[in-house]
PDB file of N, CA and C in Angstrom:
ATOM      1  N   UNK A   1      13.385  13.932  16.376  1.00  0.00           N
ATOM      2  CA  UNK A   1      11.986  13.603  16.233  1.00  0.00           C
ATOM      3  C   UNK A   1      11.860  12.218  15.615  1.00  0.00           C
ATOM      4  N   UNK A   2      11.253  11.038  16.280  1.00  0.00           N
ATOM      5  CA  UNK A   2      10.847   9.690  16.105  1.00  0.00           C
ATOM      6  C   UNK A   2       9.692  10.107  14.465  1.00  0.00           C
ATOM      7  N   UNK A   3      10.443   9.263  13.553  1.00  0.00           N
ATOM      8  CA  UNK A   3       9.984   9.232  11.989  1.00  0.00           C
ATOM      9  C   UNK A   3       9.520   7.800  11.760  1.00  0.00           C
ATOM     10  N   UNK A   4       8.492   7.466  11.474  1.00  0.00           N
ATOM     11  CA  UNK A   4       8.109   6.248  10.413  1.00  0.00           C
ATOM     12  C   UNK A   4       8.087   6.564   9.294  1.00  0.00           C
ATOM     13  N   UNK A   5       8.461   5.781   8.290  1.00  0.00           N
ATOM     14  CA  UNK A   5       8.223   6.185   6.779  1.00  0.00           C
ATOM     15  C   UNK A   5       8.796   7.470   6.899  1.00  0.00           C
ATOM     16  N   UNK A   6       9.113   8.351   7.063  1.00  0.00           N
ATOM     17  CA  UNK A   6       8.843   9.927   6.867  1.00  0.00           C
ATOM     18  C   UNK A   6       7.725  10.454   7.491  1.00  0.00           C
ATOM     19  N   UNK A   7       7.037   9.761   8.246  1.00  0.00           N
ATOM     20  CA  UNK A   7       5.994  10.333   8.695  1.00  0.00           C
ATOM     21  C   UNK A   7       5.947  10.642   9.926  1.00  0.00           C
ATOM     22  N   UNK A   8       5.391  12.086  10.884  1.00  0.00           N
ATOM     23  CA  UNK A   8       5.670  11.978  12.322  1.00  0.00           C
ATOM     24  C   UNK A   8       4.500  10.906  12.666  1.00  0.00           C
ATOM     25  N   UNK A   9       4.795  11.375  14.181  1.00  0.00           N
ATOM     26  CA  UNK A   9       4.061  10.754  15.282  1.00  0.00           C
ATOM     27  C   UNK A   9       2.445  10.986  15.231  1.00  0.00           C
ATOM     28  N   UNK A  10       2.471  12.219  15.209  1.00  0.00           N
ATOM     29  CA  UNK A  10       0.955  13.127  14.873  1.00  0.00           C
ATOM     30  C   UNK A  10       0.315  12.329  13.695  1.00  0.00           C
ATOM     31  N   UNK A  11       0.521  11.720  12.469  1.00  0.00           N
ATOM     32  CA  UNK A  11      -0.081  11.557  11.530  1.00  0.00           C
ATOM     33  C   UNK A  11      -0.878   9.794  12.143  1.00  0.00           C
ATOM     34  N   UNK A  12       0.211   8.986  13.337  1.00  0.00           N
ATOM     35  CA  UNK A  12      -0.506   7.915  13.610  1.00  0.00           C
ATOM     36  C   UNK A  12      -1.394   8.043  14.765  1.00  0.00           C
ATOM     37  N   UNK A  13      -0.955   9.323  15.192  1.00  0.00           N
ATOM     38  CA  UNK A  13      -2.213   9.763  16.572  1.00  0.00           C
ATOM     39  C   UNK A  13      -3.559   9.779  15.961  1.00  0.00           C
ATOM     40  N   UNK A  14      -3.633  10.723  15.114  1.00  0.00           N
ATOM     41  CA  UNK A  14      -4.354  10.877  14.258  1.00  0.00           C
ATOM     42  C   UNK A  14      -5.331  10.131  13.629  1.00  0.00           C
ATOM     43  N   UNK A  15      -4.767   9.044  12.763  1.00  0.00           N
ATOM     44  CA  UNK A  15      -4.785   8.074  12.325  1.00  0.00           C
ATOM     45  C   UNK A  15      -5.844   6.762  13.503  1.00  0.00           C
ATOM     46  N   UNK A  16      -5.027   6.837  14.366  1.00  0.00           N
ATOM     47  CA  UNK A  16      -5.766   6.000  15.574  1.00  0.00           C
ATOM     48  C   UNK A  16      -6.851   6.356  16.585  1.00  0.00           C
ATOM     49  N   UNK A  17      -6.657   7.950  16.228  1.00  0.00           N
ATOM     50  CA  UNK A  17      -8.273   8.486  16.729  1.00  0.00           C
ATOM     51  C   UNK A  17      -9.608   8.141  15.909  1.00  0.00           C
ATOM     52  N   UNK A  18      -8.989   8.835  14.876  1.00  0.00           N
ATOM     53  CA  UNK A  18     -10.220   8.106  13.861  1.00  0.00           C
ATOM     54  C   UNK A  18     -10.735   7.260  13.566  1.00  0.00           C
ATOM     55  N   UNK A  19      -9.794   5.734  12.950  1.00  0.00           N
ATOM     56  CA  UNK A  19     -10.194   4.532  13.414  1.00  0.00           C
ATOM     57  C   UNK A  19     -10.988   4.201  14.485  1.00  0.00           C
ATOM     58  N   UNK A  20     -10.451   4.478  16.024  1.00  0.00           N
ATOM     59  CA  UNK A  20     -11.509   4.224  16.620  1.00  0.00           C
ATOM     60  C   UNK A  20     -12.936   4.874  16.677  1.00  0.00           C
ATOM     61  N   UNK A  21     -12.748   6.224  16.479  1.00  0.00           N
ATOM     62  CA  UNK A  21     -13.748   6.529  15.962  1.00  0.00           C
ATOM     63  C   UNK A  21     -14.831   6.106  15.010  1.00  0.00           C
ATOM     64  N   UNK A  22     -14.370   5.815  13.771  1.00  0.00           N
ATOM     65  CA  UNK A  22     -15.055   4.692  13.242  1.00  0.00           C
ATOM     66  C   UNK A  22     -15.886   3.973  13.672  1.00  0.00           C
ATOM     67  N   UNK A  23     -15.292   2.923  14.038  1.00  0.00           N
ATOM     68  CA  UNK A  23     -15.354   2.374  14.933  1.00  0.00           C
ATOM     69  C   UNK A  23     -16.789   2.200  16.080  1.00  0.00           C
ATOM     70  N   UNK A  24     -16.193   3.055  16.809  1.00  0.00           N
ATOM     71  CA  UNK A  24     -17.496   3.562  17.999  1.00  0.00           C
ATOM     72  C   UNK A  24     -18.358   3.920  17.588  1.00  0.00           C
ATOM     73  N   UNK A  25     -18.803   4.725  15.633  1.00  0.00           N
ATOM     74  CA  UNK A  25     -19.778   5.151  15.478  1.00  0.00           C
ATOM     75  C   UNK A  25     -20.266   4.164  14.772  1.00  0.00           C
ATOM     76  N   UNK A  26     -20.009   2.741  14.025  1.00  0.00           N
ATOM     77  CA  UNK A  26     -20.432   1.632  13.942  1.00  0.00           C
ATOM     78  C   UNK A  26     -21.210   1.371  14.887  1.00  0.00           C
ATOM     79  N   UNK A  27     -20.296   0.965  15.845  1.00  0.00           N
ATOM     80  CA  UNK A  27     -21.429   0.152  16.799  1.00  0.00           C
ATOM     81  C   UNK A  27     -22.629   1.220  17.836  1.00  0.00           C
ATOM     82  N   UNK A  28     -22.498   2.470  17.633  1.00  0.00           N
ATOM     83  CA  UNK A  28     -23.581   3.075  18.377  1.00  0.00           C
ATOM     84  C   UNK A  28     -24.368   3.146  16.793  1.00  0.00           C
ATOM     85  N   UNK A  29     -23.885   3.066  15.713  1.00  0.00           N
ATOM     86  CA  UNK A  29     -25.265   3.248  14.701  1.00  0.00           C
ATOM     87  C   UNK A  29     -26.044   2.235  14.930  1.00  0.00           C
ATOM     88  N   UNK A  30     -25.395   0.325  15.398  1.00  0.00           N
ATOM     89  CA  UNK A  30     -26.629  -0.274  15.495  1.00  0.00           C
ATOM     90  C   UNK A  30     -27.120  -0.596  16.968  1.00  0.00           C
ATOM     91  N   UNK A  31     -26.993   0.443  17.514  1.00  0.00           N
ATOM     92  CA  UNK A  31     -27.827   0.559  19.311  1.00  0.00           C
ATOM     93  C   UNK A  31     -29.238   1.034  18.762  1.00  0.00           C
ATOM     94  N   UNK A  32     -29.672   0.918  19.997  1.00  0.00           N
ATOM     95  CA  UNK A  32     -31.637   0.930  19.991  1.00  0.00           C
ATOM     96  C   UNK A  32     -31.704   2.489  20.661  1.00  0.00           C
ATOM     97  N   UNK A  33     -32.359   3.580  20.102  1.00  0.00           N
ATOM     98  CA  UNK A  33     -32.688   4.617  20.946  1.00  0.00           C
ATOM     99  C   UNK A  33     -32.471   5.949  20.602  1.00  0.00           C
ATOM    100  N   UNK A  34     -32.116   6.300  21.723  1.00  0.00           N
ATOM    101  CA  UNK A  34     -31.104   7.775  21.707  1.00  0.00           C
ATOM    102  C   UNK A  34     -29.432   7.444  21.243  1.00  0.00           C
ATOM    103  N   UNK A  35     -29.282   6.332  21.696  1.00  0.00           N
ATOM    104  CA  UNK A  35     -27.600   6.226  21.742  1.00  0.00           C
ATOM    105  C   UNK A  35     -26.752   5.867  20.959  1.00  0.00           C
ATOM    106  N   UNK A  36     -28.174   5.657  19.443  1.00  0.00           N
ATOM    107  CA  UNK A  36     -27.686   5.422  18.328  1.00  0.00           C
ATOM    108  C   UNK A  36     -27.514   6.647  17.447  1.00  0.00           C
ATOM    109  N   UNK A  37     -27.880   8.129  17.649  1.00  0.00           N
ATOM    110  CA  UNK A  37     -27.559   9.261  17.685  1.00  0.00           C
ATOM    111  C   UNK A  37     -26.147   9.756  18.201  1.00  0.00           C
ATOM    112  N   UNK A  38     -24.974   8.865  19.045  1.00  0.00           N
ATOM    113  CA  UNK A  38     -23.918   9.089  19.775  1.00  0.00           C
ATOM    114  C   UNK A  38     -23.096   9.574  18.898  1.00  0.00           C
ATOM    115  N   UNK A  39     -23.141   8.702  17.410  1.00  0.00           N
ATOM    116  CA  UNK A  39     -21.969   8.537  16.741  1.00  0.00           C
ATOM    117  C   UNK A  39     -21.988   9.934  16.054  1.00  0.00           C
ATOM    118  N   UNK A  40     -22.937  11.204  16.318  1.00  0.00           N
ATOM    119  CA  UNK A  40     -22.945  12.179  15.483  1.00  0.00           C
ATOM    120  C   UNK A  40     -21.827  12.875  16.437  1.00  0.00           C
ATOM    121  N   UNK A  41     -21.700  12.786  17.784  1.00  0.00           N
ATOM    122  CA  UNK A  41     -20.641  13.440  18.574  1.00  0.00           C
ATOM    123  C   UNK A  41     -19.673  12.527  18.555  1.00  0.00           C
ATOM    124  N   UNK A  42     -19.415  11.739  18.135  1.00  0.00           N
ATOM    125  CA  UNK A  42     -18.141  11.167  18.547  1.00  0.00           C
ATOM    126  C   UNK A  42     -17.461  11.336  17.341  1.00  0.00           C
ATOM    127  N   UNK A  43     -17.696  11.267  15.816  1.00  0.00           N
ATOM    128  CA  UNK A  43     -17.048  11.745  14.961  1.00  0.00           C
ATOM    129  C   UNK A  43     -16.978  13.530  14.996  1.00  0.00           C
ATOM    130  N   UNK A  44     -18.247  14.594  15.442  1.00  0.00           N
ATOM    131  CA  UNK A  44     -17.297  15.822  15.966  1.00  0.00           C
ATOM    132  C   UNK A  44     -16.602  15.998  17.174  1.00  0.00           C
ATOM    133  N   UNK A  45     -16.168  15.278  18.136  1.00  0.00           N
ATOM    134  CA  UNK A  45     -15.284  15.281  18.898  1.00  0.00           C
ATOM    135  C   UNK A  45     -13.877  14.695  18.292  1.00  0.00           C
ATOM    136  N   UNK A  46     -13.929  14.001  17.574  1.00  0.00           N
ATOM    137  CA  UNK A  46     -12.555  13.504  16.609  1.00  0.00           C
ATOM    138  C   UNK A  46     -12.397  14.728  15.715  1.00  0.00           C
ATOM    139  N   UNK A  47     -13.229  15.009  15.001  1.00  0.00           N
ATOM    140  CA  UNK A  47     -13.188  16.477  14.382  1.00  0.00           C
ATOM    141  C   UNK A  47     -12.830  17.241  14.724  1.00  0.00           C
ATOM    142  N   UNK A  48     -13.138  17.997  16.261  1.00  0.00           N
ATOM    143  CA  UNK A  48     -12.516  19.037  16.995  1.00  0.00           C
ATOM    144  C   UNK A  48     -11.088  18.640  17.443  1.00  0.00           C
ATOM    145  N   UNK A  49     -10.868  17.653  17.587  1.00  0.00           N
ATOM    146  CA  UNK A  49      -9.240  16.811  18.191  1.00  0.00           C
ATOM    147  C   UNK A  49      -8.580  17.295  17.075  1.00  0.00           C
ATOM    148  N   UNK A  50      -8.981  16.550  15.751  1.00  0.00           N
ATOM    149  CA  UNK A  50      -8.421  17.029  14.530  1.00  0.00           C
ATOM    150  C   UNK A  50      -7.887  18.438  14.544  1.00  0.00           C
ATOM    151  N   UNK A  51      -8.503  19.299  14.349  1.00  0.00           N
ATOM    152  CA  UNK A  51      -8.302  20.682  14.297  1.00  0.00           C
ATOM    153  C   UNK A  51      -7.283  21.406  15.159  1.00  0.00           C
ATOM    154  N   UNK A  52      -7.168  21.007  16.635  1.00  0.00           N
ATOM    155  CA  UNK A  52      -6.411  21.253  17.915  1.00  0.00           C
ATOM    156  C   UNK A  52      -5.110  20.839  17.584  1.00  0.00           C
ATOM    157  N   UNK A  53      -5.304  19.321  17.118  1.00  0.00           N
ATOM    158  CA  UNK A  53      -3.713  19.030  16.800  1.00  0.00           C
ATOM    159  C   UNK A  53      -2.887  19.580  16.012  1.00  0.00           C
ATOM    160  N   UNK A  54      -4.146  19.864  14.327  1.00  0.00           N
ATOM    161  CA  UNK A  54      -3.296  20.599  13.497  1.00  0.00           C
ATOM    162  C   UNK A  54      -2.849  21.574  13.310  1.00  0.00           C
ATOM    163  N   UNK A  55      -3.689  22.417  14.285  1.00  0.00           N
ATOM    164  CA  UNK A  55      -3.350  24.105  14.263  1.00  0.00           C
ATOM    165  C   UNK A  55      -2.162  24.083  15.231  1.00  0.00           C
ATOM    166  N   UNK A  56      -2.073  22.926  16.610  1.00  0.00           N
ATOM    167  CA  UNK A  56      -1.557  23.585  17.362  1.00  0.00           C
ATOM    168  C   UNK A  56       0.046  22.921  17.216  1.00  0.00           C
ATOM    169  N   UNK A  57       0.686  22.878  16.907  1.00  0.00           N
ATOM    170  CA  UNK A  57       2.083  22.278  16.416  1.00  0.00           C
ATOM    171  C   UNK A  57       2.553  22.150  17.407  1.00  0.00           C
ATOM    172  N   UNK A  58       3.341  20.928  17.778  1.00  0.00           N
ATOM    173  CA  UNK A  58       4.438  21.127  18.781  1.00  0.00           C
ATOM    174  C   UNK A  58       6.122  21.278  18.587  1.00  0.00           C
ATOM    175  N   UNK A  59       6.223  21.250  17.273  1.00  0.00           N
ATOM    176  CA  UNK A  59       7.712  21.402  17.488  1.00  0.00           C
ATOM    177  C   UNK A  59       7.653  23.214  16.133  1.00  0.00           C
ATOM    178  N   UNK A  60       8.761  23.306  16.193  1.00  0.00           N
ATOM    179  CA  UNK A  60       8.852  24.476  15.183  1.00  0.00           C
ATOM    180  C   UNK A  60       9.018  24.216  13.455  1.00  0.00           C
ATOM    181  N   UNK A  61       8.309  24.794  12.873  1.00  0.00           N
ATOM    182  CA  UNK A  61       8.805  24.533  11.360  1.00  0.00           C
ATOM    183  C   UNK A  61       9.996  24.705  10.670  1.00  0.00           C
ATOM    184  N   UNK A  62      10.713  25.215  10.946  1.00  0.00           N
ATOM    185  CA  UNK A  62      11.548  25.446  10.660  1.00  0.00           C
ATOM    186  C   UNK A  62      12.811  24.186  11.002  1.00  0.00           C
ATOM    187  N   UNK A  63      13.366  23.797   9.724  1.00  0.00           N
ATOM    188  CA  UNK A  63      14.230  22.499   9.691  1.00  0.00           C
ATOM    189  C   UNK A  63      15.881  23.049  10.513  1.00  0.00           C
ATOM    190  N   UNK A  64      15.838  22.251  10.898  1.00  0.00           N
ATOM    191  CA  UNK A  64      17.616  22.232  11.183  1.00  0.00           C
ATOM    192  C   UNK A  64      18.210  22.452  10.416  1.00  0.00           C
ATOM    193  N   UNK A  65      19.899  22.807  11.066  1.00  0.00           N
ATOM    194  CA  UNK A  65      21.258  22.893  10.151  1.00  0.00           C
ATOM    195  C   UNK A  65      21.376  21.612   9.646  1.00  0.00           C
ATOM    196  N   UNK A  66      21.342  20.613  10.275  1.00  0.00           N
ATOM    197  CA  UNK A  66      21.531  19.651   9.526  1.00  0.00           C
ATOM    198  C   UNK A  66      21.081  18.496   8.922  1.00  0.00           C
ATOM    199  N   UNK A  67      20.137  18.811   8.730  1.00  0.00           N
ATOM    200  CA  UNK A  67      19.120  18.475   7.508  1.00  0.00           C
ATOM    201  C   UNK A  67      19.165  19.156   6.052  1.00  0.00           C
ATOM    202  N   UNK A  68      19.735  20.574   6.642  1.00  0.00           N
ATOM    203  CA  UNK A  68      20.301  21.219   5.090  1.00  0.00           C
ATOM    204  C   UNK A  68      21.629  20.685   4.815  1.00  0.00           C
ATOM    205  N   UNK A  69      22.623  20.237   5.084  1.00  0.00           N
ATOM    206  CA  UNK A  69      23.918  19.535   4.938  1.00  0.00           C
ATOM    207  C   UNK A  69      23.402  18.439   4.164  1.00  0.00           C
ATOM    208  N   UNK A  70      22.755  17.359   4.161  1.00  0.00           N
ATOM    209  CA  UNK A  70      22.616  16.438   3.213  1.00  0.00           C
ATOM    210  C   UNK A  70      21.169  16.289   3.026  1.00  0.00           C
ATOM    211  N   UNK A  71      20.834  16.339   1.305  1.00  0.00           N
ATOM    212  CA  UNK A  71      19.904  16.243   0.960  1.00  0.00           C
ATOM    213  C   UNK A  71      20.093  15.321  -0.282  1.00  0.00           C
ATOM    214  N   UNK A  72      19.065  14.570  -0.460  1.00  0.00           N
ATOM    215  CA  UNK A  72      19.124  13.585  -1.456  1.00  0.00           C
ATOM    216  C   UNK A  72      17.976  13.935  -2.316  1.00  0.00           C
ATOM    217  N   UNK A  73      18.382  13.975  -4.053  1.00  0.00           N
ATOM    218  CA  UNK A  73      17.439  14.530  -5.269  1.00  0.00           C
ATOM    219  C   UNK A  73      16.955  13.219  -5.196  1.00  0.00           C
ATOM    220  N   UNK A  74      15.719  13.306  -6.324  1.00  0.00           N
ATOM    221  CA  UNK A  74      15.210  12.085  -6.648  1.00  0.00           C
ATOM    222  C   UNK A  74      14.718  12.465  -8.208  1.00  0.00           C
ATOM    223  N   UNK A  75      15.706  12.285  -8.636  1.00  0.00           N
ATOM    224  CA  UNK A  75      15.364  12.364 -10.355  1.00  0.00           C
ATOM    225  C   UNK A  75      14.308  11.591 -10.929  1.00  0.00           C
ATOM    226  N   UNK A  76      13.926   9.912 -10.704  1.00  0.00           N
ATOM    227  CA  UNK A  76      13.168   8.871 -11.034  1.00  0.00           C
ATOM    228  C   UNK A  76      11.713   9.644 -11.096  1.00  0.00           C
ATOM    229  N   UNK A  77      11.340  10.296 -10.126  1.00  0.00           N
ATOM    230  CA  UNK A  77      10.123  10.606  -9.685  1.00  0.00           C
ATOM    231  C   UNK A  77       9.204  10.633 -10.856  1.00  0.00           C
ATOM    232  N   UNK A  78       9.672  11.180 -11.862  1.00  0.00           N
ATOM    233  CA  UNK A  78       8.628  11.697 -13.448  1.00  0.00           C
ATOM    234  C   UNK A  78       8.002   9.914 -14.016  1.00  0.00           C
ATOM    235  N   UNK A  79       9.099   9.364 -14.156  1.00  0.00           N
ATOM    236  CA  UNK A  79       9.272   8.243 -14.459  1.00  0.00           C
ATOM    237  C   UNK A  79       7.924   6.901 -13.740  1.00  0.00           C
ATOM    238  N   UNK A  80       8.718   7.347 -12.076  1.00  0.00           N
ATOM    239  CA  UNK A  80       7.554   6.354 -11.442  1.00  0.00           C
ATOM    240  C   UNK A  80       6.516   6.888 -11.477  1.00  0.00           C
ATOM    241  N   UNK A  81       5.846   7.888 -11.502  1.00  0.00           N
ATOM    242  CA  UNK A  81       4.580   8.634 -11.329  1.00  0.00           C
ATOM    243  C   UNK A  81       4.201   8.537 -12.910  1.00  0.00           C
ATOM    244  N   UNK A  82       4.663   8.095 -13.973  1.00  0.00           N
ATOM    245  CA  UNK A  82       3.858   7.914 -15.096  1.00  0.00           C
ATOM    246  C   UNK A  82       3.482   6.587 -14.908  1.00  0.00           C
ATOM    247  N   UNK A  83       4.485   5.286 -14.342  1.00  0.00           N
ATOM    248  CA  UNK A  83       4.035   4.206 -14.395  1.00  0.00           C
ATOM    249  C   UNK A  83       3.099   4.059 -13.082  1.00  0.00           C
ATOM    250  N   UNK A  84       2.806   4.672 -12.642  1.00  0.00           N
ATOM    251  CA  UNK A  84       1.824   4.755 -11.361  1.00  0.00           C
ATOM    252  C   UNK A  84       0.543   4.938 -11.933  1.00  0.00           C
ATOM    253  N   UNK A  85       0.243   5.750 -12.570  1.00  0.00           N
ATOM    254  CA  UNK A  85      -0.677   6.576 -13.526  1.00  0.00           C
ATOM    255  C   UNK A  85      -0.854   5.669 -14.678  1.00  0.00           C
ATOM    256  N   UNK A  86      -0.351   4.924 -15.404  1.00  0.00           N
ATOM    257  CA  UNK A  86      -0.320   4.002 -16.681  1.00  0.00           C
ATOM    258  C   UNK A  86      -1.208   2.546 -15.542  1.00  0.00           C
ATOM    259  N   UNK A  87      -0.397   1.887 -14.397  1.00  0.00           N
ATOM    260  CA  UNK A  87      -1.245   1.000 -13.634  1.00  0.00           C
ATOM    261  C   UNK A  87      -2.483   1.367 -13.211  1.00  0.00           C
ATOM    262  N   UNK A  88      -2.694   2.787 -12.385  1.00  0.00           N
ATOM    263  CA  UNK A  88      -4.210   2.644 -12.146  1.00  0.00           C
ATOM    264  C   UNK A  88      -5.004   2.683 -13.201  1.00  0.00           C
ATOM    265  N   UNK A  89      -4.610   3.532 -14.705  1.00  0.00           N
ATOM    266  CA  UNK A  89      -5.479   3.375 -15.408  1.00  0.00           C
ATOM    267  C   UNK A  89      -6.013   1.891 -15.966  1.00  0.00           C
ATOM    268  N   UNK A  90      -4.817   1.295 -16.297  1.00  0.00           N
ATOM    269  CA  UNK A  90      -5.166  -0.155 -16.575  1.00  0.00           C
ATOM    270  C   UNK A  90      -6.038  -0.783 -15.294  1.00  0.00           C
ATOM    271  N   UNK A  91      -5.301  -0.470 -14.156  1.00  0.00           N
ATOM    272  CA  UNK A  91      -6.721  -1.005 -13.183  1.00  0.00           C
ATOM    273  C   UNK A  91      -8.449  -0.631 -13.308  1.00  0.00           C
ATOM    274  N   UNK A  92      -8.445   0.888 -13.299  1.00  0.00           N
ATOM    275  CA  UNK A  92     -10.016   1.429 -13.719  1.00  0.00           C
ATOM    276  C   UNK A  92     -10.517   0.467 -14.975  1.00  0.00           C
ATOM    277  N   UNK A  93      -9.481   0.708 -16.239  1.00  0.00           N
ATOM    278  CA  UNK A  93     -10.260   0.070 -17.243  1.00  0.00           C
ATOM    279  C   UNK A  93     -10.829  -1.422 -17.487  1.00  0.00           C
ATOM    280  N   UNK A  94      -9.725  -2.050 -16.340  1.00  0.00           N
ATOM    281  CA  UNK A  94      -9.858  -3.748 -16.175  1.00  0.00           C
ATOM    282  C   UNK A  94     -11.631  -3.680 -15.383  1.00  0.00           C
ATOM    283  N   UNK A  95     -11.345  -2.596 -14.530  1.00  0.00           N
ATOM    284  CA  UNK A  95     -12.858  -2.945 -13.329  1.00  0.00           C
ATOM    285  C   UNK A  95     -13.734  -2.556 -14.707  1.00  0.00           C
ATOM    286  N   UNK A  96     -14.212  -1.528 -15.161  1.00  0.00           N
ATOM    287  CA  UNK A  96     -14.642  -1.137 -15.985  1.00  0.00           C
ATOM    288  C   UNK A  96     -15.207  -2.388 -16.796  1.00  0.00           C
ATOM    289  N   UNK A  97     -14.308  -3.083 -17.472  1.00  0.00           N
ATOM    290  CA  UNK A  97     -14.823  -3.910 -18.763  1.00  0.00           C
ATOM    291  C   UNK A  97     -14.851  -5.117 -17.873  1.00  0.00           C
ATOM    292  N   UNK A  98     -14.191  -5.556 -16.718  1.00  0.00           N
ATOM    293  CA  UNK A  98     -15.632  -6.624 -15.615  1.00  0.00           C
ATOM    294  C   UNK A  98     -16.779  -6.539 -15.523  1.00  0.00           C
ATOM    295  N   UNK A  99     -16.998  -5.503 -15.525  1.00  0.00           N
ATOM    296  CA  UNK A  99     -18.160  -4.436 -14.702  1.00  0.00           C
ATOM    297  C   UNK A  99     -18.904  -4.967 -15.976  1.00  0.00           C
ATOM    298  N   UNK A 100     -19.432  -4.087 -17.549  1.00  0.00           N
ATOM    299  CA  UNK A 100     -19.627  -4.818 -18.005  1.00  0.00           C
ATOM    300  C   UNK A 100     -19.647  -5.839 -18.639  1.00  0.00           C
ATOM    301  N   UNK A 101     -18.878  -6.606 -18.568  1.00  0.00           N
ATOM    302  CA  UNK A 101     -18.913  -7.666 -19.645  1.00  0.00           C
ATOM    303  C   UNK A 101     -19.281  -9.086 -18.274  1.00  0.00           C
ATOM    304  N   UNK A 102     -19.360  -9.176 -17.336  1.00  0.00           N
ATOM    305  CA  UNK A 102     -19.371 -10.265 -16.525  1.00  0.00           C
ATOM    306  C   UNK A 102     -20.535 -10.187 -15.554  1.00  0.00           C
ATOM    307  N   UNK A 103     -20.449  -9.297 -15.102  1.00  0.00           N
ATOM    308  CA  UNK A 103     -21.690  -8.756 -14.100  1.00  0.00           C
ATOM    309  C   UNK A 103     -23.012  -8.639 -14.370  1.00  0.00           C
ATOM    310  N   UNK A 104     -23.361  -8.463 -15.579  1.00  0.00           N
ATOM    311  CA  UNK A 104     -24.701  -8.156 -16.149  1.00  0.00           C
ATOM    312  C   UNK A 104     -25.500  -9.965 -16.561  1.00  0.00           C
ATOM    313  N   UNK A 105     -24.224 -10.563 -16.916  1.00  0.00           N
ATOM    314  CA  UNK A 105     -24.945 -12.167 -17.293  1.00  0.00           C
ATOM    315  C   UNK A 105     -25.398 -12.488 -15.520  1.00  0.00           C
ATOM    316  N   UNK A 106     -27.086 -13.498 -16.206  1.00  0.00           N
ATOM    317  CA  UNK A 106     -27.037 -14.201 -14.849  1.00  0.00           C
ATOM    318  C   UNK A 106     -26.414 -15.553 -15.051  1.00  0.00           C
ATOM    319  N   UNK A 107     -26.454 -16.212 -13.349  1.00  0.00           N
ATOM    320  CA  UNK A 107     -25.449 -17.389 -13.470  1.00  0.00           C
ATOM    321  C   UNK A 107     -26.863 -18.421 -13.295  1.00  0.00           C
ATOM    322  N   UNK A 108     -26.394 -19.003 -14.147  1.00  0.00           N
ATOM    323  CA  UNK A 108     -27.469 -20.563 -14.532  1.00  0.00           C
ATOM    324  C   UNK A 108     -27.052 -21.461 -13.913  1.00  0.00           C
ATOM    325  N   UNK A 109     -27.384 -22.210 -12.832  1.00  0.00           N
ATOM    326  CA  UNK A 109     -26.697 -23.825 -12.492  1.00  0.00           C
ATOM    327  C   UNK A 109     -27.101 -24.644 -13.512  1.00  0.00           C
ATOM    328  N   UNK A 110     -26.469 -25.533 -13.921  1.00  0.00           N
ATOM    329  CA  UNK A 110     -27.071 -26.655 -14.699  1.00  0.00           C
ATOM    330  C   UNK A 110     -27.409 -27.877 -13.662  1.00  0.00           C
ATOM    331  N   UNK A 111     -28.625 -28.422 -13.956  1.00  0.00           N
ATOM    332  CA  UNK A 111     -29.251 -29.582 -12.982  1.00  0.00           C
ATOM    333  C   UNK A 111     -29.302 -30.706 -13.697  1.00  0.00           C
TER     334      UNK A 111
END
């Protein structure tokens, strides 16, 4: 089975339905009429796609023999996931004290 990242095939099918989806319901939101109503079926027709794909699997769950033969731990994990968690917070709190301390002044030209 063809892997990106670890990820199958299904997750960029997926992925590229929606986008266009997006997409298509952009530009029918700014049509004139009825046909700016489109985009309510075209995101549940991506919706129903959604559902078909995920229920309907094509390969079996169940892993191979040999995929159980070598497996690799990842001890780090605790480690990076605190400093993951330590950055976004510093990110929230940075937007945060932008938010107020910069945003609220108005900007004066001097003439």
């Amino acid at each position: 089975m063809a892997r990106v990242l670890g990820i199958g095939v299904g997750l960029f099918v997926l992925a590229f339905f929606w986008a266009l989806a997006v997409i298509v319901a952009l530009l029918l939101s700014r049509a004139k009429g009825a046909a700016s109503y489109g985009s309510f079926g075209v995101i549940a027709a991506v919706g129903l796609l959604t559902v078909i794909l995920v229920f309907i699997p094509r390969e079996p769950q169940s892993p191979d023999e040999d995929e159980d033969a070598f497996k690799i731990y990842d001890y780090t994990i605790v480690y990076r996931t605190c400093l993951l968690v330590a950055c976004a917070l510093c990110l929230i709190g940075g937007f945060v004290v932008y938010v107020i301390g910069h945003l609220p002044n108005p900007y004066e030209p001097n003439l």
